[in-house]
Protein backbone atom coordinates (compact mmCIF):
# COMPACT_ATOMS: atom_id res chain seq x y z
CA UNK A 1 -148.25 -50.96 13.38
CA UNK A 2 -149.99 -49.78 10.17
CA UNK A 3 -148.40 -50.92 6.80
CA UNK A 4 -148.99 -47.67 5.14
CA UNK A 5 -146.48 -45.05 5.15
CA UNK A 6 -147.11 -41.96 3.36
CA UNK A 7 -144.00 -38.94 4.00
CA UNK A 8 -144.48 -36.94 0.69
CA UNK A 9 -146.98 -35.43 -1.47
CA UNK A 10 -148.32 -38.73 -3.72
CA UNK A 11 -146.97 -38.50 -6.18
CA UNK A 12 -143.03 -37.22 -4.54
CA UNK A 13 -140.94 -35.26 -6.27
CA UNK A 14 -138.40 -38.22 -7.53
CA UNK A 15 -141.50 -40.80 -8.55
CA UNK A 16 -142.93 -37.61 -10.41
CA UNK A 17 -138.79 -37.38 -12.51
CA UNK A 18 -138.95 -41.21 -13.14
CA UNK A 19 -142.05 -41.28 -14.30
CA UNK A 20 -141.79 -37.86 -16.09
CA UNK A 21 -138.67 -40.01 -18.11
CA UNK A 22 -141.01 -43.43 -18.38
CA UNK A 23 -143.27 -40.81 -20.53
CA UNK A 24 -141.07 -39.74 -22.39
CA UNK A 25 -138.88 -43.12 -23.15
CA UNK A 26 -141.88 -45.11 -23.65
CA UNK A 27 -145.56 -45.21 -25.62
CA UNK A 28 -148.63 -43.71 -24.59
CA UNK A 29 -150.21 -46.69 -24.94
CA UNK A 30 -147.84 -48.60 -22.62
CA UNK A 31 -150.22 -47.08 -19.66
CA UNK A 32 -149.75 -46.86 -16.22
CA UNK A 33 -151.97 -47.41 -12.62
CA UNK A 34 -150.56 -45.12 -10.87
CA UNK A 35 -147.78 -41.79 -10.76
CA UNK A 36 -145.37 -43.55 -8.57
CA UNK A 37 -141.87 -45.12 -9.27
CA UNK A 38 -141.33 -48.42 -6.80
CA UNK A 39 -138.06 -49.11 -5.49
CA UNK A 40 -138.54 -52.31 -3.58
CA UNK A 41 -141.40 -54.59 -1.92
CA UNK A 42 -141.65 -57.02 0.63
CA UNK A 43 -144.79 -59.55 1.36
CA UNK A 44 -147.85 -57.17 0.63
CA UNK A 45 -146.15 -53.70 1.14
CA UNK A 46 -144.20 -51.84 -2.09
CA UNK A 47 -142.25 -48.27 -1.23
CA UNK A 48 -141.34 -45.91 -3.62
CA UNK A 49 -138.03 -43.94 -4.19
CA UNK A 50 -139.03 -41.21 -1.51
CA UNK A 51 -139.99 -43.51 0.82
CA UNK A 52 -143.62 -43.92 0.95
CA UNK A 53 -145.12 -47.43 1.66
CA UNK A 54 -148.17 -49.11 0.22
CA UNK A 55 -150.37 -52.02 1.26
CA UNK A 56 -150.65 -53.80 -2.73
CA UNK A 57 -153.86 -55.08 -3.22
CA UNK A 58 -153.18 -55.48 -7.21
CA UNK A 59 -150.33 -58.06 -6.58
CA UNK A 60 -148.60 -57.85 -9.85
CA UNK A 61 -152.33 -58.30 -11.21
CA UNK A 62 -152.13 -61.71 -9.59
CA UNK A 63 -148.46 -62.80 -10.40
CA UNK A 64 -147.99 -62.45 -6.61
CA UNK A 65 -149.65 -64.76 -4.93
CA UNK A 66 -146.30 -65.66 -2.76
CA UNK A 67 -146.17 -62.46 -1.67
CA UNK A 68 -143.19 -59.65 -3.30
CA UNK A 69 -139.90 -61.43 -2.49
CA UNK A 70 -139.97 -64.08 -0.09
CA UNK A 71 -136.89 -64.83 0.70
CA UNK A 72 -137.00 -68.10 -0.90
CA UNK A 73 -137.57 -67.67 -4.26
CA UNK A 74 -135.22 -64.62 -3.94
CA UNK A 75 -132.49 -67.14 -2.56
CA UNK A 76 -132.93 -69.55 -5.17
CA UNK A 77 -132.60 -67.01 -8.13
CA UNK A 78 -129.75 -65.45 -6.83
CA UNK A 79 -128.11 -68.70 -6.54
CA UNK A 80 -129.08 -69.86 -10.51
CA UNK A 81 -128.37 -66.17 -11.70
CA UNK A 82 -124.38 -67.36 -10.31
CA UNK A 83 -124.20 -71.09 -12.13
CA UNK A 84 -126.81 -70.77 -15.57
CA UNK A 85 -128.84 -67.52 -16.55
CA UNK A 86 -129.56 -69.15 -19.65
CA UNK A 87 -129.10 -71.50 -22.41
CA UNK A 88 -132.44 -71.70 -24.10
CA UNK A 89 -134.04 -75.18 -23.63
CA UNK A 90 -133.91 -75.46 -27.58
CA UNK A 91 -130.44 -75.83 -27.70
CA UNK A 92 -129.60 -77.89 -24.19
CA UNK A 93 -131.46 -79.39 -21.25
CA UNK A 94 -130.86 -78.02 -17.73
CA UNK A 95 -133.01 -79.85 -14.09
CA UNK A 96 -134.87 -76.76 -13.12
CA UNK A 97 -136.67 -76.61 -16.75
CA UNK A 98 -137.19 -80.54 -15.78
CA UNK A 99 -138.64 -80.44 -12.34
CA UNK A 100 -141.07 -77.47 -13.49
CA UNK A 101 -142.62 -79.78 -16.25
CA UNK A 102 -142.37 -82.62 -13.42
CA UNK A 103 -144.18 -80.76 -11.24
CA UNK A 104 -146.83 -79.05 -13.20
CA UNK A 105 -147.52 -82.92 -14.43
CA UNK A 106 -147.87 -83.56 -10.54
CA UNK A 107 -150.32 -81.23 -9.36
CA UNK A 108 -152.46 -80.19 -12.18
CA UNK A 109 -156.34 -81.83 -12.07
CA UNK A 110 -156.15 -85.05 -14.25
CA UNK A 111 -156.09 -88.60 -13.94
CA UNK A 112 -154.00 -89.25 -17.11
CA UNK A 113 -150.40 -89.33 -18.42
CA UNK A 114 -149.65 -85.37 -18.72
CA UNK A 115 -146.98 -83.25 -20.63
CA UNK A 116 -145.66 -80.02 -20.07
CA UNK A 117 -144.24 -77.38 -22.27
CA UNK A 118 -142.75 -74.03 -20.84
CA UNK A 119 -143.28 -70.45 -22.19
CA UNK A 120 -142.89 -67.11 -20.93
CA UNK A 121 -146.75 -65.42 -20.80
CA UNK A 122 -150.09 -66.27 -20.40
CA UNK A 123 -150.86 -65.32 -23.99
CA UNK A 124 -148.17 -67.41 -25.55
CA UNK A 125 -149.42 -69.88 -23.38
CA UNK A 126 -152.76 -69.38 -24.64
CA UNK A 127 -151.40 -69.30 -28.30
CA UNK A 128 -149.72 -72.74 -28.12
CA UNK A 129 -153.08 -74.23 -26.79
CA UNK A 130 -154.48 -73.47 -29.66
CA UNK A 131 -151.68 -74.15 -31.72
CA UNK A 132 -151.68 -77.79 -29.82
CA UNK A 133 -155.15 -78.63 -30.26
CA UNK A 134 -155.37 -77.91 -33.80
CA UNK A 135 -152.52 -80.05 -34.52
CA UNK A 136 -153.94 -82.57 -32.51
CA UNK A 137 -157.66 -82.61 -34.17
CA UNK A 138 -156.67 -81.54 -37.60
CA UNK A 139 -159.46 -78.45 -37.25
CA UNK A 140 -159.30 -74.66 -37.48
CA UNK A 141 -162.42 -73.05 -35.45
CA UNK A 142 -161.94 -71.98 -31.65
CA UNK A 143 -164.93 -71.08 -29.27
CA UNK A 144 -164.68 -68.47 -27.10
CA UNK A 145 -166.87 -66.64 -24.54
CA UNK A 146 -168.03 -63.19 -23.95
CA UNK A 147 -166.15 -61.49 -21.19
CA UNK A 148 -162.89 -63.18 -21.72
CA UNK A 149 -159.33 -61.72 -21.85
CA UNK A 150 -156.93 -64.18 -23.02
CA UNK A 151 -153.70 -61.83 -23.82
CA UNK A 152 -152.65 -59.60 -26.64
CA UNK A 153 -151.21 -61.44 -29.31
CA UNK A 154 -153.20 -61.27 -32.89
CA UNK A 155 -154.33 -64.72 -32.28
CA UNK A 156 -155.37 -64.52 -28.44
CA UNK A 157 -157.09 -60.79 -29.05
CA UNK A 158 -159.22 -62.32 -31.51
CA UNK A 159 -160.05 -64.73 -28.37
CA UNK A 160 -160.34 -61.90 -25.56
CA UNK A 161 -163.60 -59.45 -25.55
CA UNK A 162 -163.72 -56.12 -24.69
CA UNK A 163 -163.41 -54.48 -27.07
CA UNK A 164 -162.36 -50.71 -27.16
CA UNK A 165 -159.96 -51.26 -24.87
CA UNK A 166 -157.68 -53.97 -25.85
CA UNK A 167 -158.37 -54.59 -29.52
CA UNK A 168 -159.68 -51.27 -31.01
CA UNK A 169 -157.40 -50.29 -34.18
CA UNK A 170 -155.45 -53.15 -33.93
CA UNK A 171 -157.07 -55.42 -36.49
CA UNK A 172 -157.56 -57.38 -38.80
CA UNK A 173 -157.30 -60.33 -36.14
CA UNK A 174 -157.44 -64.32 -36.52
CA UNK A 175 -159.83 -66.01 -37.66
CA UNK A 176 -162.21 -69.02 -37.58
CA UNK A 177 -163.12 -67.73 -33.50
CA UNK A 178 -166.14 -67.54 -32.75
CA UNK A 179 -167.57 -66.00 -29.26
CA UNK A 180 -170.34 -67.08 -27.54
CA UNK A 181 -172.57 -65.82 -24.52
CA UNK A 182 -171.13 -65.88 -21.49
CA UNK A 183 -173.21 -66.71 -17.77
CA UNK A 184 -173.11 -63.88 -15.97
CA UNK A 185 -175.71 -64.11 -13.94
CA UNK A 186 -175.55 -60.70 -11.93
CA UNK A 187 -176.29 -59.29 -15.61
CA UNK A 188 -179.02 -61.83 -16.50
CA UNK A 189 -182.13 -60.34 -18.37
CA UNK A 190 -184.86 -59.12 -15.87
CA UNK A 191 -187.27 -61.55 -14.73
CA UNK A 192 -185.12 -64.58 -15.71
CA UNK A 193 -183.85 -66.68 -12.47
CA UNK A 194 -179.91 -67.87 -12.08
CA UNK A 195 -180.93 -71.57 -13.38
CA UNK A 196 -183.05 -70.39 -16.37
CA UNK A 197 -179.74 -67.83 -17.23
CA UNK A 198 -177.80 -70.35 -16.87
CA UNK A 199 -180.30 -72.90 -19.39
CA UNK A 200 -180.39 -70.36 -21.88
CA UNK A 201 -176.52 -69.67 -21.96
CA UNK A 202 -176.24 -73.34 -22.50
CA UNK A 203 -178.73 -73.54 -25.22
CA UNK A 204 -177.21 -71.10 -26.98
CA UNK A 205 -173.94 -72.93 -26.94
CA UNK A 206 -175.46 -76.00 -28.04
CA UNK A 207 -177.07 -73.67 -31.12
CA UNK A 208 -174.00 -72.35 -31.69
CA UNK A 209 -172.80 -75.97 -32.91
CA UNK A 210 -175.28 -75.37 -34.95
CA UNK A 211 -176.39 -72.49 -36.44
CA UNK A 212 -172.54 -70.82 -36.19
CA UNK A 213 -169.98 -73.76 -36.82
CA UNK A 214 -170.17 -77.43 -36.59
CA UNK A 215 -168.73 -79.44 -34.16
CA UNK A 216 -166.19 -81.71 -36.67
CA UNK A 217 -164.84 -77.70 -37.66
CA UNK A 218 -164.04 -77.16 -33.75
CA UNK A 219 -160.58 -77.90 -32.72
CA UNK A 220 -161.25 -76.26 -29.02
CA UNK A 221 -163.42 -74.42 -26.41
CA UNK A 222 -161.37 -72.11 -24.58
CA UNK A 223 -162.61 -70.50 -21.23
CA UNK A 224 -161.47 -69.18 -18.12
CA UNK A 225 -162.78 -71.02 -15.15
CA UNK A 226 -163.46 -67.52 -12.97
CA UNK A 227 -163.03 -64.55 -15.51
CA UNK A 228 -160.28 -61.86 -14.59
CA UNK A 229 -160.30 -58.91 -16.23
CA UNK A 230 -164.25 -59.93 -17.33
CA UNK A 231 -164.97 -59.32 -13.79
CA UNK A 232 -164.27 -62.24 -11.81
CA UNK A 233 -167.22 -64.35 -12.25
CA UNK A 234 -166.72 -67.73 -11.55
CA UNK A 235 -168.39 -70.33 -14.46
CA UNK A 236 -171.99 -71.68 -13.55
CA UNK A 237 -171.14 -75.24 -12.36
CA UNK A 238 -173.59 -76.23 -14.89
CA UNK A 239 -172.32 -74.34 -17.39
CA UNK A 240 -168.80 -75.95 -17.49
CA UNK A 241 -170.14 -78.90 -16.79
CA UNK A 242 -171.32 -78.78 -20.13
CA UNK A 243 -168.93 -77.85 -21.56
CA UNK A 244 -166.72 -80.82 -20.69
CA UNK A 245 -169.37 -82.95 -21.99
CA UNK A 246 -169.71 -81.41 -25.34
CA UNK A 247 -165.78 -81.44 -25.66
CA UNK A 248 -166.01 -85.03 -24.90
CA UNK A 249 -168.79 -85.91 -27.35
CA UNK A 250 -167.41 -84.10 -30.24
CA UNK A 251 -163.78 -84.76 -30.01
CA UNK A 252 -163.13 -81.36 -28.85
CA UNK A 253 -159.86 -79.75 -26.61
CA UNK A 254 -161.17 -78.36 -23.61
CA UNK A 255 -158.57 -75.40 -22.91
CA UNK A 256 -159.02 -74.11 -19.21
CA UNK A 257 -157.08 -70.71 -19.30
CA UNK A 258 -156.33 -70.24 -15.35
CA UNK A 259 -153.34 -67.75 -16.23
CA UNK A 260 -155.09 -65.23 -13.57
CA UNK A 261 -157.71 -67.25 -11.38
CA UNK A 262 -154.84 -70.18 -10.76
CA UNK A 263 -151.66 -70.94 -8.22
CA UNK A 264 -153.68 -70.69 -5.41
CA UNK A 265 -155.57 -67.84 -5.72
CA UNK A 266 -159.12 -69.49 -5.15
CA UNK A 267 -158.11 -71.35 -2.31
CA UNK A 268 -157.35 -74.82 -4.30
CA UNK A 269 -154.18 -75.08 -6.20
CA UNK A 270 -156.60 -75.00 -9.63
CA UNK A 271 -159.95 -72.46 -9.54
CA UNK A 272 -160.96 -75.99 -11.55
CA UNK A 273 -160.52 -78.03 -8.58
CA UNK A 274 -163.62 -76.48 -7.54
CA UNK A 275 -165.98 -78.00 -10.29
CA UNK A 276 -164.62 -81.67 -10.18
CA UNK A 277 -164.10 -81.69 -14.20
CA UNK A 278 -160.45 -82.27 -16.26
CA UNK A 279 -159.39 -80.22 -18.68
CA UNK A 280 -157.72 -81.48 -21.77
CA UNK A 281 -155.24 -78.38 -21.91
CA UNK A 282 -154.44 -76.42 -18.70
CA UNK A 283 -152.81 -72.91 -19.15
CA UNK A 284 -150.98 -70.97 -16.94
CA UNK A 285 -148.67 -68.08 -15.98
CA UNK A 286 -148.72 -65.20 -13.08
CA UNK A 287 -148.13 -66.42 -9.78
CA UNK A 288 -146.68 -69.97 -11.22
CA UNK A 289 -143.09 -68.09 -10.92
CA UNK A 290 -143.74 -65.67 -7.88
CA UNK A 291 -143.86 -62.91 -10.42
CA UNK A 292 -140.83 -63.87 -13.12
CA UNK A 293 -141.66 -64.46 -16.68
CA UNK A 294 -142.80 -67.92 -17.23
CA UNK A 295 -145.73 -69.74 -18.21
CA UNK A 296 -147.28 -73.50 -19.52
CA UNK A 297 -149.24 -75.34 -21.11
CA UNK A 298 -149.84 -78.57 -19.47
CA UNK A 299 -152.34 -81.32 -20.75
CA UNK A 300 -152.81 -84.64 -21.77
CA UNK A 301 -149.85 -86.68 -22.86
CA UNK A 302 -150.97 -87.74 -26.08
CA UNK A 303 -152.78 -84.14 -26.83
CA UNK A 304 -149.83 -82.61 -26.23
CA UNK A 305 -147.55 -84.87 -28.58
CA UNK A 306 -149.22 -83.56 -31.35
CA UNK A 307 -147.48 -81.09 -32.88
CA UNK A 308 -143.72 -81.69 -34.66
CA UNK A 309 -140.80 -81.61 -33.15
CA UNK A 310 -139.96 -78.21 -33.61
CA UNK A 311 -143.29 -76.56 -33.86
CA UNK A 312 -143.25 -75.50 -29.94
CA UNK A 313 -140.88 -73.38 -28.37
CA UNK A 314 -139.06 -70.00 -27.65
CA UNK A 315 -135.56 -68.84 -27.47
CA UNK A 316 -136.54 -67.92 -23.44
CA UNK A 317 -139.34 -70.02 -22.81
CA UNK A 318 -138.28 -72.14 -19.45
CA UNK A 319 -135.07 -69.17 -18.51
CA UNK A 320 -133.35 -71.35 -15.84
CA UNK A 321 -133.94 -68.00 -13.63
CA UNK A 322 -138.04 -68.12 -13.69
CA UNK A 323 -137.90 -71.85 -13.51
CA UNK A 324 -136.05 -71.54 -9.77
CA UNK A 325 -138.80 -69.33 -8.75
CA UNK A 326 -141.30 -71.57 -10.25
CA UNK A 327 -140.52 -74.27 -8.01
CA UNK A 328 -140.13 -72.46 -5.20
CA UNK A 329 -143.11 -71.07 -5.86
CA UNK A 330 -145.32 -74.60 -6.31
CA UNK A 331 -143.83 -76.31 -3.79
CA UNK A 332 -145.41 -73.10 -1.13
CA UNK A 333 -148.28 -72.99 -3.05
CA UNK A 334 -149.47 -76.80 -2.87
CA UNK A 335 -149.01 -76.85 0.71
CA UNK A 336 -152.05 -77.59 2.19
CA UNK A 337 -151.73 -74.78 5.32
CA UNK A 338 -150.89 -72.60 2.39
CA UNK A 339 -154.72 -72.83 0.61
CA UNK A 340 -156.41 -72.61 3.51
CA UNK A 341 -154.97 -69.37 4.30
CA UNK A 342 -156.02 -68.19 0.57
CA UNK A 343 -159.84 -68.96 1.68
CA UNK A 344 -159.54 -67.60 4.95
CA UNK A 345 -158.05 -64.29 2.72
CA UNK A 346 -161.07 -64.90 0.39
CA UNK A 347 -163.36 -65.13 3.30
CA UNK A 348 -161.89 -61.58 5.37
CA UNK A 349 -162.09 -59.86 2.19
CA UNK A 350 -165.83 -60.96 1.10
CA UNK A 351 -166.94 -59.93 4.44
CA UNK A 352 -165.68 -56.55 4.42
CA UNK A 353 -167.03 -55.64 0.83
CA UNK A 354 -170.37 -57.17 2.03
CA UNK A 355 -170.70 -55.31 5.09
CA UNK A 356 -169.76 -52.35 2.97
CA UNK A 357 -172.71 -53.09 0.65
CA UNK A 358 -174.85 -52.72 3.05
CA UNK A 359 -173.82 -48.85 3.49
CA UNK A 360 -172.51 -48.17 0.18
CA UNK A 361 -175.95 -47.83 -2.70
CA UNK A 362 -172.58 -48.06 -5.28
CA UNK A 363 -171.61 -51.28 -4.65
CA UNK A 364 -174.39 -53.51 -6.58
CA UNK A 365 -172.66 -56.82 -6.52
CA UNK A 366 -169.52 -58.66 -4.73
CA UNK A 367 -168.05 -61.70 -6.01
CA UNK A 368 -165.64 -63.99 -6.45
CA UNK A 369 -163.76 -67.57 -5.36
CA UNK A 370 -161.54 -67.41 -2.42
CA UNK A 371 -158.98 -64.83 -2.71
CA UNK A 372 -160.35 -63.44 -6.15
CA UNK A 373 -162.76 -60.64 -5.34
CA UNK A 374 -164.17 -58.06 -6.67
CA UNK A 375 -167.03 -55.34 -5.97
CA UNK A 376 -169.07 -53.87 -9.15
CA UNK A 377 -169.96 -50.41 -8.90
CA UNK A 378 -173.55 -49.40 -10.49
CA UNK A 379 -175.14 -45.62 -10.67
CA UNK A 380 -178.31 -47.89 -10.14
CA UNK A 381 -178.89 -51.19 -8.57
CA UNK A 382 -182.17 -52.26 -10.23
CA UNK A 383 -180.96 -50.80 -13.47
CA UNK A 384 -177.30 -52.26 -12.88
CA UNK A 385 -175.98 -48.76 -14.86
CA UNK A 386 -171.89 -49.32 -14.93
CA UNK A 387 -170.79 -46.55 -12.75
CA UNK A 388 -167.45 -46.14 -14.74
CA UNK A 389 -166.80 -43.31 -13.69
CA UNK A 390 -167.10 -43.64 -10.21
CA UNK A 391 -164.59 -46.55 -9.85
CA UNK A 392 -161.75 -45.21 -11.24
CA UNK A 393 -162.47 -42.11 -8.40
CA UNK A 394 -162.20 -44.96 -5.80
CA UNK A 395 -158.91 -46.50 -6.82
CA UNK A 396 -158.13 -42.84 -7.12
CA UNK A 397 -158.98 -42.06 -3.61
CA UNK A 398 -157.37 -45.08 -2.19
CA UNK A 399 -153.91 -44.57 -4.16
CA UNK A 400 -154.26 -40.83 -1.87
CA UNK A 401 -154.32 -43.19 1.00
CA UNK A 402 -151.64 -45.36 0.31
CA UNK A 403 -153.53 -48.27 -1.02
CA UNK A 404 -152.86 -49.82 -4.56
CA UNK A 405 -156.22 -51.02 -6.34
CA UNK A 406 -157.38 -51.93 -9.47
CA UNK A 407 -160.08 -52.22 -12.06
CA UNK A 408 -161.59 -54.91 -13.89
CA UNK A 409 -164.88 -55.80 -15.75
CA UNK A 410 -166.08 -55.48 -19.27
CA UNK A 411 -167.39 -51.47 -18.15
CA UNK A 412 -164.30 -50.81 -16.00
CA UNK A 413 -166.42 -50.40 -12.82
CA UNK A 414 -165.51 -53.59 -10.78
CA UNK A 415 -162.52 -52.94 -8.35
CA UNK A 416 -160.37 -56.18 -8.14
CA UNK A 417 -159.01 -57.96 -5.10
CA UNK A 418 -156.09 -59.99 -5.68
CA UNK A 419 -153.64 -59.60 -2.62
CA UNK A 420 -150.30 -61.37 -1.99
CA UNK A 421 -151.75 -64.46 -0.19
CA UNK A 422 -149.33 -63.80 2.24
CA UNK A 423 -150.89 -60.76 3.79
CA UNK A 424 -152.07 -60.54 7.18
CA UNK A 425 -155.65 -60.08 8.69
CA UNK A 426 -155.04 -56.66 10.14
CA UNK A 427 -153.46 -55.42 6.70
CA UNK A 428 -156.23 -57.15 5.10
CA UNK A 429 -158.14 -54.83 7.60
CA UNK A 430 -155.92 -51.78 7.14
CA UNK A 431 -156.45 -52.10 2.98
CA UNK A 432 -160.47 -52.13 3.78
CA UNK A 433 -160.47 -49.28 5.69
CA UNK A 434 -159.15 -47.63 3.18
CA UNK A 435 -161.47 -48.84 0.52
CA UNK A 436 -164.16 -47.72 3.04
CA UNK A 437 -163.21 -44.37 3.38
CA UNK A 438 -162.94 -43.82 -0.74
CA UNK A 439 -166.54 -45.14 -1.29
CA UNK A 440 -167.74 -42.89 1.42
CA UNK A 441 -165.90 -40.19 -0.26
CA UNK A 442 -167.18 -40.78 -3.91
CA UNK A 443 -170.74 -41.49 -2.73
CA UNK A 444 -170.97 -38.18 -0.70
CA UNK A 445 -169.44 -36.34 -4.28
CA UNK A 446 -172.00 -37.96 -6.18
CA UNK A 447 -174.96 -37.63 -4.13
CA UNK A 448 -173.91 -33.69 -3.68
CA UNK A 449 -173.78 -33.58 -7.75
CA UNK A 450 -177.29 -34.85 -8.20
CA UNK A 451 -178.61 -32.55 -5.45
C-alpha cells in the first residue's frame, strides 16, 4: 500500500484557516515550506488536519533520523513529563542530564578523556565552541569556510555564508572571523582536476595564516564535515586532513560542527568517522533527541574545562524531557543494524537520483554520504548555471503529489534528501517516483519556454 494519501485540494480548507492564523500571529520572516497544518506523524509519513498523508523526505531538516515518534522515545517522555519536566541543571542535578553527557563521552570519535555540556540548538552549540576554545587558548580569531551555515545567532551568522538569505540587514555581526575557500569540487574552476582543487583550497588556507591572520591570533577552525544547507558536500579527505594537522601544529581547536550531517545520518554514528581524524570540539543537535530541543558540545576533557564555573549554561539547556529522548535516541542510533540500514538508505536513494540523471539534462550533479543526498539543478551542465528557479518548481510539484522536499545550496537549486532512517525501500521508492514525475514536469515547462 502507498504511503501517500491525498483526499482534499493541497492545501484543504482547515490547513489553509491554520495557516491563514500562523500569518497573521507570526512574522513574515518566520517562513514556511509548505501551506499545510500537520496534525500528527508516524515513522516517515506526516497527515494534516483534513486528513491527507505525506511521505517526509525533509525529516525535521534532519532532526528525524529515528523516524516521527517511535514509540520509544514517545514512551520515555511521557513517562519523565509525569516525575520531572524541569529543574534547570543550573540549579540541581537529575540522571537523564547525566547519562546524556555519559553517553555522548562514549560514542563520540576520540581516544581521550571527554566532557560534555548540554544546550538546546545547534547554534548555541556552535556559540559555546567558540566561547570554549577561546577560553581555552586565550585568542579571539575564528576560521570559517565558504558554504557554511552554522545557525543564527550574531556570533554563529558571522560564521555561516550565504549571504542574502540568512544575514542580509541583520548586521553589524562578530568579529575577528574570517572565511576561507571552501572545496567544492563540482564548482572547481574549468580545466583544474579534483586533486589540483583540492591543492589550491589548501594553499589558500595555509596563506590565509598568513596573509589574513596569524596562527598565535587563531583560537579555532570551525567546519562542517559534509555541508548542509551549503549543499551537502562532503570535505576533501585531504582537505580535513589538513586541517587537523594545522590545528595540531599551531595550538588550534578543531570544532567539527555535525549539528546536520551527524546521529547517523551518513551511515556511521559521526559523518567524521569517515575520515579517521579527532576533533578537539564535537557539536551537535537535530536527530541527537529524535527531534526535541537539545544539543552539545562534547570535546576534550581538559579543552572543555576551560572556561569558569559559571560561564556555560542555560536556564533549559539539558530539559529532563529532551534528555529522555536523547537517550533513547543514541542508544537506536549506535546500533550497529541501525547504520547499516542508513547506507543501504544512502545507497537506494543515490541510485535513483543517478538513474534520473541520466534522463533529466537538470540534474548536473548528485551527492552526498550515506543518507545525506542531494541533486543540484543547473540551466546548463558545462556552464553549471544555478537553475534556482527551477528547483523550487520541483519541491513545488512534489508537495502536489504528496511528497515533502526541500532545498539547500548556496543558489537554492540543490533538493535535499534527508529521510527518517527508518523508512522503507518501497517508500523510499514511492518518494522517487514522485521526484521523477516533478523533474519530468519542470523539464517539459522549460524546454516548451525556450522553444
Amino acid at each position: 500500500m502507498p504511503t501517500i494519501n491525498l483526499i482534499t485540494e493541497l492545501p484543504g480548507p482547515k490547513s489553509k484557516a491554520l495557516v491563514a492564523r500562523r500569518e497573521s500571529a507570526t512574522p513574515r520572516g518566520a517562513a514556511k515550506l509548505t501551506s499545510v497544518a500537520i496534525e500528527r506523524a508516524q515513522g516517515a509519513a506526516v497527515t494534516d488536519v483534513d486528513g491527507n498523508t505525506f511521505l517526509d523526505f525533509a525529516g525535521g531538516i534532519g532532526t528525524l533520523a529515528v523516524g516521527h515518534c517511535p514509540p520509544n522515545v514517545v514512551e520515555a517522555v511521557q513517562k519523565q513529563a509525569a516525575d520531572l519536566i524541569h529543574l534547570c541543571a543550573i540549579v540541581g542535578t537529575y540522571e537523564p542530564y547525566v547519562r546524556v553527557a555519559e553517553l555522548l563521552n562514549e560514542v563520540t570519535p576520540g581516544s581521550f578523556p571527554k566532557k560534555t555540556i548540554l544546550l538546546n540548538s545547534g547554534a548555541e552549540a556552535l556559540e559555546t565552541a567558540v566561547k570554549i576554545a577561546r577560553s581555552h587558548t586565550g585568542r579571539p580569531a575564528l576560521i570559517v569556510f565558504e558554504g557554511a551555515y552554522h545557525g543564527r545567532t550574531n556570533l554563529t551568522l558571522a560564521m555561516t555564508s550565504k549571504y542574502g538569505l540568512f544575514k542580509k540587514g541583520f548586521g553589524p555581526f562578530a568579529p575577528e572571523v574570517y572565511r576561507l575557500p571552501f572545496p567544492n569540487v563540482y564548482r572547481r574552476p574549468a580545466g583544474m582536476s579534483e586533486d589540483q582543487f583540492v591543492d589550491d583550497c589548501i594553499a589558500r588556507l595555509e596563506n590565509a595564516l598568513v596573509a589574513q591572520v596569524d596562527p598565535s591570533a587563531v583560537a579555532a577552525i570551525a567546519i562542517e564535515t559534509v555541508q548542509g544547507e551549503g549543499g551537502f558536500i562532503a570535505t576533501p579527505p585531504r582537505f580535513l586532513k589538513r586541517v587537523r594537522e594545522l590545528c595540531t601544529q599551531h595550538g588550534i581547536v578543531y570544532i567539527a560542527d555535525e549539528v546536520q550531517c551527524g546521529f547517523g545520518r551518513t551511515g556511521k554514528l559521526f559523518a567524521v568517522e569517515h575520515y579517521g581524524v579527532e576533533p578537539d570540539l564535537i557539536c551537535t543537535a537535530k536527530s541527537l533527541a529524535a527531534g526535541m530541543p537539545l544539543a552539545a558540545v562534547t570535546g576534550r576533557a581538559d579543552i572543555m574545562d576551560a572556561p569558569h564555573p559559571g560561564g556555560l549554561g542555560g536556564t533549559y539547556s539539558g530539559n529532563p524531557l529532551a534528555c529522555v529522548a536523547a537517550v533513547e535516541a543514541i542508544t537506536m542510533i549506535r546500533q550497529e543494524s541501525f547504520l547499516k540500514r542508513a547506507t543501504e538508505i544512502g545507497g537506494r536513494f543515490r541510485q535513483h537520483l543517478l538513474d534520473l540523471q541520466t534522463e533529466i539534462s537538470l540534474i548536473g550533479d548528485v551527492r552526498g554520504l550515506g543518507a545525506m543526498m542531494l541533486m543540484e539543478l543547473v540551466k546548463d551542465r558545462d556552464l553549471k548555471t544555478p537553475a534556482t528557479d527551477e528547483t523550487l518548481q520541483v519541491t513545488q510539484e512534489c508537495f502536489k503529489r504528496g511528497l515533502i522536499a526541500i532545498r539547500a545550496g548556496l543558489f537554492s537549486n540543490g533538493i535535499r534528501f534527508l529521510p527518517p532512517l527508518n523508512i522503507t525501500d518501497e517508500q523510499v521508492d514511492e518518494g522517487m517516483g514522485v521526484v521523477a514525475e516533478a523533474l519530468r514536469v519542470v523539464e517539459t515547462n522549460r524546454r516548451a519556454a525556450l522553444v
